[in-house]
N, C-alpha and C. Protein backbone atom coordinates (compact mmCIF):
# COMPACT_ATOMS: atom_id res chain seq x y z
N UNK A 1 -44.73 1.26 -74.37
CA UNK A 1 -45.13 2.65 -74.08
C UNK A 1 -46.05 2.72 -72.87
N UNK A 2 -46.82 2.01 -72.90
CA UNK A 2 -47.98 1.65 -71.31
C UNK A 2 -47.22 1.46 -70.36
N UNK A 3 -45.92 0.67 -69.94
CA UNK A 3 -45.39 0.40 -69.36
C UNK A 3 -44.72 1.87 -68.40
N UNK A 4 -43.88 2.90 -69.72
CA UNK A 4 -43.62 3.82 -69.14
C UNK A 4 -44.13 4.60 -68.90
N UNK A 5 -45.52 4.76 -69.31
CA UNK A 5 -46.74 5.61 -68.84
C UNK A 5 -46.87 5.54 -67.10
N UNK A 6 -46.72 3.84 -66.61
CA UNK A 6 -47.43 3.86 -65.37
C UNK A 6 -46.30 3.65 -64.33
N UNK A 7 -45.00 3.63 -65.07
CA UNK A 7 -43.84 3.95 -64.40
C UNK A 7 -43.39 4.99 -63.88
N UNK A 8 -44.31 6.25 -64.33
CA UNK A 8 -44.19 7.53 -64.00
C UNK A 8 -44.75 7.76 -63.42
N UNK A 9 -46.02 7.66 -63.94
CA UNK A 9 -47.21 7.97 -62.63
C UNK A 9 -46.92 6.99 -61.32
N UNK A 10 -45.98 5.89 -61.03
CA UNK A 10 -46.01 5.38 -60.02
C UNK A 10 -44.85 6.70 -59.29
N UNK A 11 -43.96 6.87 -59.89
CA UNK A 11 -42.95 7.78 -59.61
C UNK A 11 -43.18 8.99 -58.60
N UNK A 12 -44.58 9.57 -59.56
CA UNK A 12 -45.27 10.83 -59.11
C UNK A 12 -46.26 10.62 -58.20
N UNK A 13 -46.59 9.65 -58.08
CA UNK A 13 -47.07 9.03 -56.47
C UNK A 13 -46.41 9.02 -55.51
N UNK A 14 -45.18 8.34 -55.81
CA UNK A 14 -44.29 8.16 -54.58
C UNK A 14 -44.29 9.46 -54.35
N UNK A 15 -43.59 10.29 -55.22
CA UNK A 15 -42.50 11.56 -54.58
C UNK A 15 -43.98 12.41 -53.91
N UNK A 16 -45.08 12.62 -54.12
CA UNK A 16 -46.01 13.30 -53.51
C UNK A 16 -46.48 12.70 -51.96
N UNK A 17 -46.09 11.42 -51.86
CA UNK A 17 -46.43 10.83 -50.74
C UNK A 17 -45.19 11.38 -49.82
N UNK A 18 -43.98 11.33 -50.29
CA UNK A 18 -42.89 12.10 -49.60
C UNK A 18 -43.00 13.53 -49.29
N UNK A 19 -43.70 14.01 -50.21
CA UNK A 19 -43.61 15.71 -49.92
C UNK A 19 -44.27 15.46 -48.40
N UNK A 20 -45.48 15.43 -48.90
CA UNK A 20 -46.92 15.35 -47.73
C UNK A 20 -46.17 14.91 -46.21
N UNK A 21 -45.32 13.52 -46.29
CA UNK A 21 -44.89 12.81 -44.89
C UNK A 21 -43.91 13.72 -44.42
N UNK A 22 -42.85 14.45 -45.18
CA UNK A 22 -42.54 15.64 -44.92
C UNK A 22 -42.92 16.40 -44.41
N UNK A 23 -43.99 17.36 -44.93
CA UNK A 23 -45.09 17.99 -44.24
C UNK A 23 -45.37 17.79 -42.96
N UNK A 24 -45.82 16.74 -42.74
CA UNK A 24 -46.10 16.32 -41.21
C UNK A 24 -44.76 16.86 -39.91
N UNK A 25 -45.40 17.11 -38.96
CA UNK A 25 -44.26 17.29 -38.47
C UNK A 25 -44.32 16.74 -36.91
N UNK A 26 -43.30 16.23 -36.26
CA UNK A 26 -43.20 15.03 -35.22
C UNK A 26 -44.05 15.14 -34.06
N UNK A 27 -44.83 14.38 -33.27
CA UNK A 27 -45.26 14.36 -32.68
C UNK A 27 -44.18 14.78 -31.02
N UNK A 28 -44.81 15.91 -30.58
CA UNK A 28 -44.07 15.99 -29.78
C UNK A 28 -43.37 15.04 -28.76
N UNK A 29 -42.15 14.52 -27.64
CA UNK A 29 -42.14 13.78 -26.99
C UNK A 29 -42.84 14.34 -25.52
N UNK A 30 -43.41 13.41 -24.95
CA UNK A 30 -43.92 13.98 -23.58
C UNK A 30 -42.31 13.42 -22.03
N UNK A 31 -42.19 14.65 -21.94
CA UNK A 31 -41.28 15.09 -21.01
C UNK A 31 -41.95 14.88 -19.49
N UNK A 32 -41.54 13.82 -18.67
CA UNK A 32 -42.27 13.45 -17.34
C UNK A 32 -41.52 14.67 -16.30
N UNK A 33 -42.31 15.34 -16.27
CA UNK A 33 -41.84 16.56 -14.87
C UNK A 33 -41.29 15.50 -13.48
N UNK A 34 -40.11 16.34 -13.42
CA UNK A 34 -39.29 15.78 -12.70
C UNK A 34 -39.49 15.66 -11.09
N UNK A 35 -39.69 14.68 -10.34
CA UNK A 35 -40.32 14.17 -8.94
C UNK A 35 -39.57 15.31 -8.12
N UNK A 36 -40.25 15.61 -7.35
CA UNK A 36 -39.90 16.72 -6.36
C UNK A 36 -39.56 16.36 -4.77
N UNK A 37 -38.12 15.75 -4.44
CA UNK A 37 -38.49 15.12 -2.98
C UNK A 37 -38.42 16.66 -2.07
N UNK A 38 -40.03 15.80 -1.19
CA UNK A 38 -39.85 17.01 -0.21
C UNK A 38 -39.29 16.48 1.50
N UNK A 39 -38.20 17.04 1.80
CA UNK A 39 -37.87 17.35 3.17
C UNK A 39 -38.52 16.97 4.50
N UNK A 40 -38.69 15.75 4.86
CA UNK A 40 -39.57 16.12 6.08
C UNK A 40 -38.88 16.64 7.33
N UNK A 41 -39.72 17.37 8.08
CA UNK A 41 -39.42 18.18 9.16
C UNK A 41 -39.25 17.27 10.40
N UNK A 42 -38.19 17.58 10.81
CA UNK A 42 -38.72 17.02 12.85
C UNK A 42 -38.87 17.61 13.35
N UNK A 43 -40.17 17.68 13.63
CA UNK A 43 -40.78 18.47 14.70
C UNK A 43 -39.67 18.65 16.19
N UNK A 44 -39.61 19.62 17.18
CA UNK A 44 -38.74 19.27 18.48
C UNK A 44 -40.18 19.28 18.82
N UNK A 45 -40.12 17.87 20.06
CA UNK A 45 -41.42 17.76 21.07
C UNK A 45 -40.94 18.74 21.92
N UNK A 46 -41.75 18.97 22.95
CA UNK A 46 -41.58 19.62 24.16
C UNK A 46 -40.98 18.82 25.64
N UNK A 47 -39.82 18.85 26.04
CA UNK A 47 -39.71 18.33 26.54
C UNK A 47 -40.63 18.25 27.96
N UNK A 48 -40.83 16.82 28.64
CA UNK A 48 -41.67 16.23 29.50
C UNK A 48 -41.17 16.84 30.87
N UNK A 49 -41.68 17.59 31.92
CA UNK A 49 -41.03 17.79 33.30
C UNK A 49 -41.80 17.11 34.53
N UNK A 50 -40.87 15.80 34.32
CA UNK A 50 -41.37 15.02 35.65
C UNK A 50 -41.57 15.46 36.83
N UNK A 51 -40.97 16.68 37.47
CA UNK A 51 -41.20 17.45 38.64
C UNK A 51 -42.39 18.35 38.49
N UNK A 52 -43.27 18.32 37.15
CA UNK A 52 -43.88 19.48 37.16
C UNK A 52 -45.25 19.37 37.98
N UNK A 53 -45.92 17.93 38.07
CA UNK A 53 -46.96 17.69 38.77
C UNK A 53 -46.91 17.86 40.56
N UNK A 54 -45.41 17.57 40.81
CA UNK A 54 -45.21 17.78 42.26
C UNK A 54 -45.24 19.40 42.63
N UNK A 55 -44.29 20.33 41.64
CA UNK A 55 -44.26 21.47 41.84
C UNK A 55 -45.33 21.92 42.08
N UNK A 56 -46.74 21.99 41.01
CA UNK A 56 -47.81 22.20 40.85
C UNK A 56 -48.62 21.79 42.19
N UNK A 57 -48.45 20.51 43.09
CA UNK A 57 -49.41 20.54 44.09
C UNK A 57 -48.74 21.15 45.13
N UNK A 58 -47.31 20.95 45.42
CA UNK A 58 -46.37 21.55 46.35
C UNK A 58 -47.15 22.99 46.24
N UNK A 59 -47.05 24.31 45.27
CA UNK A 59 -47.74 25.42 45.37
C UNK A 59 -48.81 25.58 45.58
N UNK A 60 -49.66 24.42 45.56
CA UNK A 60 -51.33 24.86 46.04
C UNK A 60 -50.96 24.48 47.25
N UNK A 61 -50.48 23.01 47.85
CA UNK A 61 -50.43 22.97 49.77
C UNK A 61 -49.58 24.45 50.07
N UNK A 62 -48.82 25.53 49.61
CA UNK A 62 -48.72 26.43 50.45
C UNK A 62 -49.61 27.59 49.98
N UNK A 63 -50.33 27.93 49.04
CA UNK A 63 -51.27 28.83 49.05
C UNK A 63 -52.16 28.13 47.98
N UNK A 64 -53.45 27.93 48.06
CA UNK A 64 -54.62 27.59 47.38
C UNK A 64 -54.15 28.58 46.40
N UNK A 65 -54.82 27.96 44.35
CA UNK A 65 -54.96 28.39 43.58
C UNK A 65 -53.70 28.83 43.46
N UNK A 66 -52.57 28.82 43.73
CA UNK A 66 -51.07 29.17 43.34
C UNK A 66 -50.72 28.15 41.85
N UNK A 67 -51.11 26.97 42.61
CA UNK A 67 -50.88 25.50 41.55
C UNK A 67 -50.98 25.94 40.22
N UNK A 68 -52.50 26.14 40.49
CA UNK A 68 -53.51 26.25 39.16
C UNK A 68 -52.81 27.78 38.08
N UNK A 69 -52.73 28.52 39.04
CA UNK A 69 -51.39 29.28 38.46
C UNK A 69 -50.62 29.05 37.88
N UNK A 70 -49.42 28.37 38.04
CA UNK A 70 -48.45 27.68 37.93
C UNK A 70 -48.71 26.59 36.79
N UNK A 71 -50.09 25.86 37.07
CA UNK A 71 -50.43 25.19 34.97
C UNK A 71 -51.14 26.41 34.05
N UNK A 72 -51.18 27.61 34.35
CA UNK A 72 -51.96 28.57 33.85
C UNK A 72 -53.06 28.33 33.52
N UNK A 73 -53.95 27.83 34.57
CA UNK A 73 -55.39 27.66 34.42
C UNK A 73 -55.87 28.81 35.40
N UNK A 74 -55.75 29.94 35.07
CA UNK A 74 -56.30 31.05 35.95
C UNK A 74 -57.51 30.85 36.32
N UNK A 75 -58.45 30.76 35.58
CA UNK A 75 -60.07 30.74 35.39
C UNK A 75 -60.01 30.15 36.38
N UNK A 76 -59.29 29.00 37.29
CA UNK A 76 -59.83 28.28 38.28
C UNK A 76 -59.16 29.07 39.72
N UNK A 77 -58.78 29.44 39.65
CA UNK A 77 -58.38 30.28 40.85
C UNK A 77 -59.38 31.11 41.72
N UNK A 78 -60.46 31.91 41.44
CA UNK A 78 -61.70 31.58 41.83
C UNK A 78 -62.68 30.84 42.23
N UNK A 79 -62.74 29.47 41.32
CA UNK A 79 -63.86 28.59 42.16
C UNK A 79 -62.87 27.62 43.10
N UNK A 80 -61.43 27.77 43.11
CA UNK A 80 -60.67 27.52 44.45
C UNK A 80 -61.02 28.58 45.89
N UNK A 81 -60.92 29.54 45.54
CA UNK A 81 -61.32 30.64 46.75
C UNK A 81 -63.01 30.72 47.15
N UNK A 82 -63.70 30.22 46.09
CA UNK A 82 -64.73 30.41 46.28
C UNK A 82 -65.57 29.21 47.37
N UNK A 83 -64.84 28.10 46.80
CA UNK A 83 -64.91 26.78 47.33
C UNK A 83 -64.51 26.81 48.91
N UNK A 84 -63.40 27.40 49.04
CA UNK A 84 -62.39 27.27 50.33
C UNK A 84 -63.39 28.04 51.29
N UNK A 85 -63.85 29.40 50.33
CA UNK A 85 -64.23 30.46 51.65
C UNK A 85 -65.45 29.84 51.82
N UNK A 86 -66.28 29.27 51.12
CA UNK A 86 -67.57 28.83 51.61
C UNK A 86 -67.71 28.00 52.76
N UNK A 87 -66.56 27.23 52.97
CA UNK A 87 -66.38 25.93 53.71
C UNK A 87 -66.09 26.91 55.05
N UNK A 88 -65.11 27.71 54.98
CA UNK A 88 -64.45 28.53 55.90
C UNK A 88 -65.85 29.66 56.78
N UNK A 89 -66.56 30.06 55.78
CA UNK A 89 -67.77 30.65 56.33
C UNK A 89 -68.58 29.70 56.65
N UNK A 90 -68.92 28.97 56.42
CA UNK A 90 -69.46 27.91 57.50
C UNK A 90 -69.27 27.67 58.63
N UNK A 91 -67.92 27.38 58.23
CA UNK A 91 -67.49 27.09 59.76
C UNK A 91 -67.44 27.89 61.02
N UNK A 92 -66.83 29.20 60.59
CA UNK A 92 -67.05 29.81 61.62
C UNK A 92 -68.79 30.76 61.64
N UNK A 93 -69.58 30.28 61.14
CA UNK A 93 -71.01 30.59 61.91
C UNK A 93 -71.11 29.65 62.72
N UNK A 94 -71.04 28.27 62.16
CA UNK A 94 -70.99 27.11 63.78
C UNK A 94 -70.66 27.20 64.53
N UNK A 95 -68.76 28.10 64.51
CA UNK A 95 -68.80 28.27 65.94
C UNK A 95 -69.49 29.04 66.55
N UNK A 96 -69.70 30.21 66.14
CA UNK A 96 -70.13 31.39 66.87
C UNK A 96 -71.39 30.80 67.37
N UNK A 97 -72.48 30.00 66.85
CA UNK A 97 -73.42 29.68 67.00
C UNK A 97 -73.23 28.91 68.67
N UNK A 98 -71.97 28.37 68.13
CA UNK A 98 -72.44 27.11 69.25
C UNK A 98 -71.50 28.28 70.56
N UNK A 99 -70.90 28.84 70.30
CA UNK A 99 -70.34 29.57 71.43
C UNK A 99 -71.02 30.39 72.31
N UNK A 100 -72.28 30.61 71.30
CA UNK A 100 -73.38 31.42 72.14
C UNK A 100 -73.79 31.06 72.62
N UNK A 101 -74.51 29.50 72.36
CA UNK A 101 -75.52 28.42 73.18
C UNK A 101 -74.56 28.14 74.12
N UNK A 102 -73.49 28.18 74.38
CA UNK A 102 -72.97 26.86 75.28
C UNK A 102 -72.45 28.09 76.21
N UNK A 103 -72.06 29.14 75.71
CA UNK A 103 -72.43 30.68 77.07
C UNK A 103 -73.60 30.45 77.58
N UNK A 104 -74.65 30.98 77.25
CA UNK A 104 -75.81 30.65 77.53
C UNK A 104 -76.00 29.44 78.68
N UNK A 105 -75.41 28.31 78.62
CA UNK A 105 -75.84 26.91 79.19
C UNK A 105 -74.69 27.35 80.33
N UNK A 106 -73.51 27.40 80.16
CA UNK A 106 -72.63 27.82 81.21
C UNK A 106 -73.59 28.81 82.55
N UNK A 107 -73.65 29.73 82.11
CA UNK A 107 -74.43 30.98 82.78
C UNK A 107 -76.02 30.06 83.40
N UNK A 108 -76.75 29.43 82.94
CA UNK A 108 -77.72 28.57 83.42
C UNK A 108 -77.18 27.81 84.99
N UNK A 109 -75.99 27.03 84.25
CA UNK A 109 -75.01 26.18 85.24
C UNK A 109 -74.80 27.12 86.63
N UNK A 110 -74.35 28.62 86.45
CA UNK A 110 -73.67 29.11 87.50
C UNK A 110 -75.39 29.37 88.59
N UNK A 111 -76.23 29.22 88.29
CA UNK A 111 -77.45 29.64 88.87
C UNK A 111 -77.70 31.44 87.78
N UNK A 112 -77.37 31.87 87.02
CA UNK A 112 -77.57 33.15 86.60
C UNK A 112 -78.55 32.89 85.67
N UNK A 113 -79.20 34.24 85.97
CA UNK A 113 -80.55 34.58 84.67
C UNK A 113 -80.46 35.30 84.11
N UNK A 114 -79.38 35.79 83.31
CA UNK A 114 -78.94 37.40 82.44
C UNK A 114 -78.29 37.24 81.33
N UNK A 115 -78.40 35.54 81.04
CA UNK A 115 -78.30 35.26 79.30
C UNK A 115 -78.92 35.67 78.52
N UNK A 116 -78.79 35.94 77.27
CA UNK A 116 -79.36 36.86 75.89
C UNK A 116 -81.18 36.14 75.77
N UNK A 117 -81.62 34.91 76.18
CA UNK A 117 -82.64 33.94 76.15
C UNK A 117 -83.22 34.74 77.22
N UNK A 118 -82.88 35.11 78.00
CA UNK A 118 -83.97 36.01 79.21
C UNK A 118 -84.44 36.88 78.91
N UNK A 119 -84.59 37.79 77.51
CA UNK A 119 -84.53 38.90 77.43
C UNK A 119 -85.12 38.67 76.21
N UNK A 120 -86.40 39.75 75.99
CA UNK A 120 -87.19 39.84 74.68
C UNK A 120 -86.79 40.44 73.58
N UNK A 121 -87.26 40.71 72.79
CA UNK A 121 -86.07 41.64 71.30
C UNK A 121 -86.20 42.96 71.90
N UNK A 122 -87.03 43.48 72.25
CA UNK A 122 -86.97 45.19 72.98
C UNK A 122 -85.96 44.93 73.97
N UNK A 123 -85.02 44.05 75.04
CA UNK A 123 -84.45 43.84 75.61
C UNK A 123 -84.70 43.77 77.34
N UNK A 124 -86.34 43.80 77.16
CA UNK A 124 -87.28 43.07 78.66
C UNK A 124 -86.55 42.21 79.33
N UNK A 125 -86.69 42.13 80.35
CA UNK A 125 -86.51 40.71 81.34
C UNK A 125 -87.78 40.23 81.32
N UNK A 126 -87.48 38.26 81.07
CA UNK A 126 -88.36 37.59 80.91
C UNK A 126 -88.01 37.00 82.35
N UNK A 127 -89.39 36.17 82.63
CA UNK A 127 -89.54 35.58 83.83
C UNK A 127 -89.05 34.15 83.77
N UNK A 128 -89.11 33.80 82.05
CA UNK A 128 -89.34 31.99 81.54
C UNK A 128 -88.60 32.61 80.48
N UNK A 129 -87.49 31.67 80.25
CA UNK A 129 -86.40 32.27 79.07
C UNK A 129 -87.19 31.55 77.81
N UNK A 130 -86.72 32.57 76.74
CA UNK A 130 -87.09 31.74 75.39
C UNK A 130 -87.04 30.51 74.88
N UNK A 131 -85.57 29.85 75.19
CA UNK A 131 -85.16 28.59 75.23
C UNK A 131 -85.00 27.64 76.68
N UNK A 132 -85.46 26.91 76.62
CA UNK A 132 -84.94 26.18 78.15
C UNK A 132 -83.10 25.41 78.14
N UNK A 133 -83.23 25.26 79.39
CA UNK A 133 -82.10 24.60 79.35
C UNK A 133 -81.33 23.36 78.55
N UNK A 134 -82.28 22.53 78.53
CA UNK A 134 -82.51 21.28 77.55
C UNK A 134 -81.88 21.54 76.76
N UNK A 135 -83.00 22.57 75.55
CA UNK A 135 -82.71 22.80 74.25
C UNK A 135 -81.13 23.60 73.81
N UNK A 136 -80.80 24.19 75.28
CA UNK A 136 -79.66 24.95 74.92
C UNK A 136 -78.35 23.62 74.94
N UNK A 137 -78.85 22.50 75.21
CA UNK A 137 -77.74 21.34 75.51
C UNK A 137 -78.09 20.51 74.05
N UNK A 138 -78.71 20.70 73.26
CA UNK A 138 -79.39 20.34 71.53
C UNK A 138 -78.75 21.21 70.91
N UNK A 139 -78.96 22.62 71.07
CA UNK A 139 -78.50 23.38 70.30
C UNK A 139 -76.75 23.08 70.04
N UNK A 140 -76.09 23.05 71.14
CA UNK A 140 -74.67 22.70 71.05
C UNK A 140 -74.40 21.86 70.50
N UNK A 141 -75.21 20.53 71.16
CA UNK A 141 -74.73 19.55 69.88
C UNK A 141 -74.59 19.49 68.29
N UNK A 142 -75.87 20.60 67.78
CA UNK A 142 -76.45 20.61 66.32
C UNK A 142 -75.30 21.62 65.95
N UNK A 143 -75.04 22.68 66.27
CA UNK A 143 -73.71 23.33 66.42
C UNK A 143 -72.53 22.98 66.00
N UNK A 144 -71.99 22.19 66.86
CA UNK A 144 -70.75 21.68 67.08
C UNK A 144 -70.45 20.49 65.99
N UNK A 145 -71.99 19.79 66.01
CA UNK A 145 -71.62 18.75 64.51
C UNK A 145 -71.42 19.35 63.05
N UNK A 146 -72.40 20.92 63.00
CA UNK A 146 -71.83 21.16 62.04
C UNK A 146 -70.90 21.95 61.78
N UNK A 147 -70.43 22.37 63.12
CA UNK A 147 -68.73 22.92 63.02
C UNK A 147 -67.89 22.41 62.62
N UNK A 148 -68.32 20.69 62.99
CA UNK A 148 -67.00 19.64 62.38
C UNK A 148 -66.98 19.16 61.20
N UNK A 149 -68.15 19.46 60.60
CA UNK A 149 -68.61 19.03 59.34
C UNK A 149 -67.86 20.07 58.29
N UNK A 150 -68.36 21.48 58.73
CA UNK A 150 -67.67 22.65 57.82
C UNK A 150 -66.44 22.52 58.28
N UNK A 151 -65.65 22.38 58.90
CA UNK A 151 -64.31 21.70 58.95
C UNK A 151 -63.38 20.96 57.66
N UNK A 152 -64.37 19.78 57.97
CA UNK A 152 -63.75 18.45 57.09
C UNK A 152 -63.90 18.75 55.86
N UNK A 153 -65.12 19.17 55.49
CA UNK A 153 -65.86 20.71 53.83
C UNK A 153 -64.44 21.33 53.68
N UNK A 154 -64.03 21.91 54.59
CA UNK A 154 -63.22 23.39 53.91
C UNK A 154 -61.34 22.54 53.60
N UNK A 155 -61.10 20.80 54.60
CA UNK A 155 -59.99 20.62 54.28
C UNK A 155 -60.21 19.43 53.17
N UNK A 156 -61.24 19.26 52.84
CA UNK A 156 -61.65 18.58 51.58
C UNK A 156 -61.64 19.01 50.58
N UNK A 157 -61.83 20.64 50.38
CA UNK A 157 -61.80 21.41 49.25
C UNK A 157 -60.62 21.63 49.25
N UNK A 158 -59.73 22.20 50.60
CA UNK A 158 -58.34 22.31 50.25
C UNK A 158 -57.49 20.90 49.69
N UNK A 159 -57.74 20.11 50.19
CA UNK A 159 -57.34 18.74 49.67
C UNK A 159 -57.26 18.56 48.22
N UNK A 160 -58.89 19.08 47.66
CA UNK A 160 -59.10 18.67 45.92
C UNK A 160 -58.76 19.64 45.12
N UNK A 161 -58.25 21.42 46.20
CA UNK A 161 -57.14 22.00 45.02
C UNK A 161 -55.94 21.64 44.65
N UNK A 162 -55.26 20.55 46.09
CA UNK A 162 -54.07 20.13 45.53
C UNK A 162 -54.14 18.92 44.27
N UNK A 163 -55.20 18.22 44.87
CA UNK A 163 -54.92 17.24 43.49
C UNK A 163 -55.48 17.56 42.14
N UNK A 164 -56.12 18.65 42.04
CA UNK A 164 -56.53 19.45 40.54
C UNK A 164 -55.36 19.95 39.84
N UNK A 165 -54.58 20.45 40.99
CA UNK A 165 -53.13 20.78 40.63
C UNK A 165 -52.12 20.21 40.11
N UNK A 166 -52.19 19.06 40.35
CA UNK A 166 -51.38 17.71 40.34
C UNK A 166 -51.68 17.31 39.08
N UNK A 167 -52.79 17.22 39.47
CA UNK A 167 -53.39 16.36 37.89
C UNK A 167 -53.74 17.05 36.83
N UNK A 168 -54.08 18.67 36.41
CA UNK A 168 -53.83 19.01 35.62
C UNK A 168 -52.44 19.56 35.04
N UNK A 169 -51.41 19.24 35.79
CA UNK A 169 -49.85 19.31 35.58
C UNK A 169 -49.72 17.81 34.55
N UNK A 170 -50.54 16.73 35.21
CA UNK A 170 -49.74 15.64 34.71
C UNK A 170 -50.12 15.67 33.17
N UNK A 171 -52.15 15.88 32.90
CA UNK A 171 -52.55 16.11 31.60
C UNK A 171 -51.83 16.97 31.05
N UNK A 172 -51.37 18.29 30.74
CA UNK A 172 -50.57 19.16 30.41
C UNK A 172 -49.41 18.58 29.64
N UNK A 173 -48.68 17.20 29.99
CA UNK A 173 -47.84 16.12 29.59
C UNK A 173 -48.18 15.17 28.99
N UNK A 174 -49.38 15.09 28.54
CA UNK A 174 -49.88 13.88 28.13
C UNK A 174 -49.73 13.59 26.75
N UNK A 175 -49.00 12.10 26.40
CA UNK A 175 -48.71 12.37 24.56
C UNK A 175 -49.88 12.56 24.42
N UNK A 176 -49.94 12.87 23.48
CA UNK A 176 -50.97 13.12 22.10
C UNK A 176 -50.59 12.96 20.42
N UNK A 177 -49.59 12.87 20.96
CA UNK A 177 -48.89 13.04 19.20
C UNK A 177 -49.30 11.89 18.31
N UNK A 178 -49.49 12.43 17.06
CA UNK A 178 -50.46 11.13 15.87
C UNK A 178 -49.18 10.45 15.82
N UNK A 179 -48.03 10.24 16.04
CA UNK A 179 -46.78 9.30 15.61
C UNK A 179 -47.02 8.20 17.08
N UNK A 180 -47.63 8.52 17.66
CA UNK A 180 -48.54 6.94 18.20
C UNK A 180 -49.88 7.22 18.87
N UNK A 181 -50.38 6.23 18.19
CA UNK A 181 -51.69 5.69 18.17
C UNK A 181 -52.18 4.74 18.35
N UNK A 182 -53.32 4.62 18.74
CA UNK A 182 -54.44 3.07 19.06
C UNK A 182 -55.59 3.31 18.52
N UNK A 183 -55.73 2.40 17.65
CA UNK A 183 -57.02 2.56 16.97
C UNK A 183 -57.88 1.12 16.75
N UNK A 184 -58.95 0.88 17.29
CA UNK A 184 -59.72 -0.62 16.63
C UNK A 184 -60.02 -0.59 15.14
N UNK A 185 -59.74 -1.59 14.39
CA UNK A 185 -59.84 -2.09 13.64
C UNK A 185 -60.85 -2.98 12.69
N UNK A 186 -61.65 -3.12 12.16
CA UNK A 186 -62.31 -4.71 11.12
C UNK A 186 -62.30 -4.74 10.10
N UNK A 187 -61.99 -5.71 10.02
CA UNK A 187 -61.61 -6.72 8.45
C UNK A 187 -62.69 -7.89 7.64
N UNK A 188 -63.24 -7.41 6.92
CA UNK A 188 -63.68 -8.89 6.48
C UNK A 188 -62.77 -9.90 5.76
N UNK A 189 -63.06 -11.19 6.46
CA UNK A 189 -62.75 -12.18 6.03
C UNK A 189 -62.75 -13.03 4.42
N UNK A 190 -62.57 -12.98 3.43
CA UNK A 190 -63.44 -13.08 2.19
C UNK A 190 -63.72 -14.66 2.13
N UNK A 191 -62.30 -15.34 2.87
CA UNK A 191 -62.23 -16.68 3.02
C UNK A 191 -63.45 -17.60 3.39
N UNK A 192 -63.79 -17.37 4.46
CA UNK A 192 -64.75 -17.96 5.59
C UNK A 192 -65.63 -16.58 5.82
N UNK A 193 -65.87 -15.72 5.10
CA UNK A 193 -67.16 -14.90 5.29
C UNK A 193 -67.26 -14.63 6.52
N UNK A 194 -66.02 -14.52 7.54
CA UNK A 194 -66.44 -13.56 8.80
C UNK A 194 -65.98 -12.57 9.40
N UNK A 195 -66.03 -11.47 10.25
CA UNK A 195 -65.63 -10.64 10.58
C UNK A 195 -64.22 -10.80 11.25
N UNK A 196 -63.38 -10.04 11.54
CA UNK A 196 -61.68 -9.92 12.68
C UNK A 196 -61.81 -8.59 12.82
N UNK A 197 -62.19 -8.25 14.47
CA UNK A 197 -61.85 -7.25 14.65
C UNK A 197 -60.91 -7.32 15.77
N UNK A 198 -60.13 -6.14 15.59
CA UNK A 198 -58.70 -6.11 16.77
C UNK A 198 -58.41 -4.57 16.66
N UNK A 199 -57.18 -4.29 17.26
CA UNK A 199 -56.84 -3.12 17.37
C UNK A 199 -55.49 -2.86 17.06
N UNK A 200 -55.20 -1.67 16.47
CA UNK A 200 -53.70 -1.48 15.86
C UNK A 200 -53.29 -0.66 16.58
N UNK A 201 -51.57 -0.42 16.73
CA UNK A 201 -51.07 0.49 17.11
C UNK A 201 -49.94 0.77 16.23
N UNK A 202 -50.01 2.12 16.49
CA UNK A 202 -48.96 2.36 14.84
C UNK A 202 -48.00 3.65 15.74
N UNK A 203 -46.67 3.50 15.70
CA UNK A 203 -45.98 4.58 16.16
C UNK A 203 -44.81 4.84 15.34
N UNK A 204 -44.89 5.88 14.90
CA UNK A 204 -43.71 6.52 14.26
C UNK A 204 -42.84 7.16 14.83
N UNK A 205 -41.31 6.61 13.76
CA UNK A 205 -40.23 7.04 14.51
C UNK A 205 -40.37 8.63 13.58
């Protein structure tokens, strides 16, 4: 009789352990969201115009600041004119300067006394000119050197609009693109505890 006492109660164990595991209900499965390939783009570069640096100075040798135009750097088209005319006003005060002195010295030469130096600012006749002869043969020289000077000034500036032209045509072309690069590098060594430094270049197709 003990026997079937605990034959039952084992019975009524089990089947309650079944209800309960029943009960439970499955642990969900985890579902890996599905990889997303994305597309890469090719960029179109811009294509490179090997004629463009010549074009660019070709238009400044026929009109200053045209070039600079032509890379659309307007802003500089001004301190091109500004540059040019300064050189250009220079120059011609030297001449005028020296064209006056060296009238002046001419008119000395012929035996005449009715150069602008004979004559006081109210427009008197002087007896002893302001300047002597000498100085009027100084003055020409100081003149005339810096006539040649504002000269070489004004085709020096014209000179460095063409190659501003030139050369900001060529920068305008210049890679830049991160698909190549140069970059230095260091590494420690873990081996021998010392430094390697070098430089990489990495270019993508």
């Amino acid at each position: 009789m003990p026997n079937k006492s605990l034959l039952a109660l084992a019975l009524t164990f089990l089947s309650c352990f079944t209800l309960i595991a029943q009960d439970k209900k499955p642990e969900e499965e985890i579902i890996p969201e599905p990889l997303i390939a994305v597309d890469t783009i090719s960029l179109a570069r811009e294509r490179i115009n090997p004629l463009s640096p010549a074009k660019a100075a070709f238009y400044s040798a026929i009109l200053p600041g045209l070039g600079q135009a032509y890379n659309k750097k307007y802003w500089k088209i001004p301190i091109v004119y500004g540059a040019i005319g300064t050189g250009i006003y220079f120059y011609i005060n030297n001449s005028k300067e020296y064209d006056r002195y060296r009238d002046a010295y001419k008119s000395r030469l012929a035996g005449f006394k009715n150069d602008e130096f004979y004559f006081d600012a109210n427009g008197n006749q002087l007896t002893t000119p302001r300047i002597t002869t000498s100085r009027l043969e100084d003055a020409q020289k100081f003149y005339r050197r810096n006539k040649e000077i504002s000269l070489l000034v004004t085709f020096g500036l014209y000179a460095l609009n063409i190659i501003d032209a030139n050369v900001d045509a060529h920068l305008m072309q210049y890679n830049v693109d991160e698909n190549l690069s140069l970059a230095p590098h260091y590494r420690f060594n873990e081996i021998d505890a010392t430094g390697n430094l070098g430089l990489t270049l990495n270019f993508k197709f």
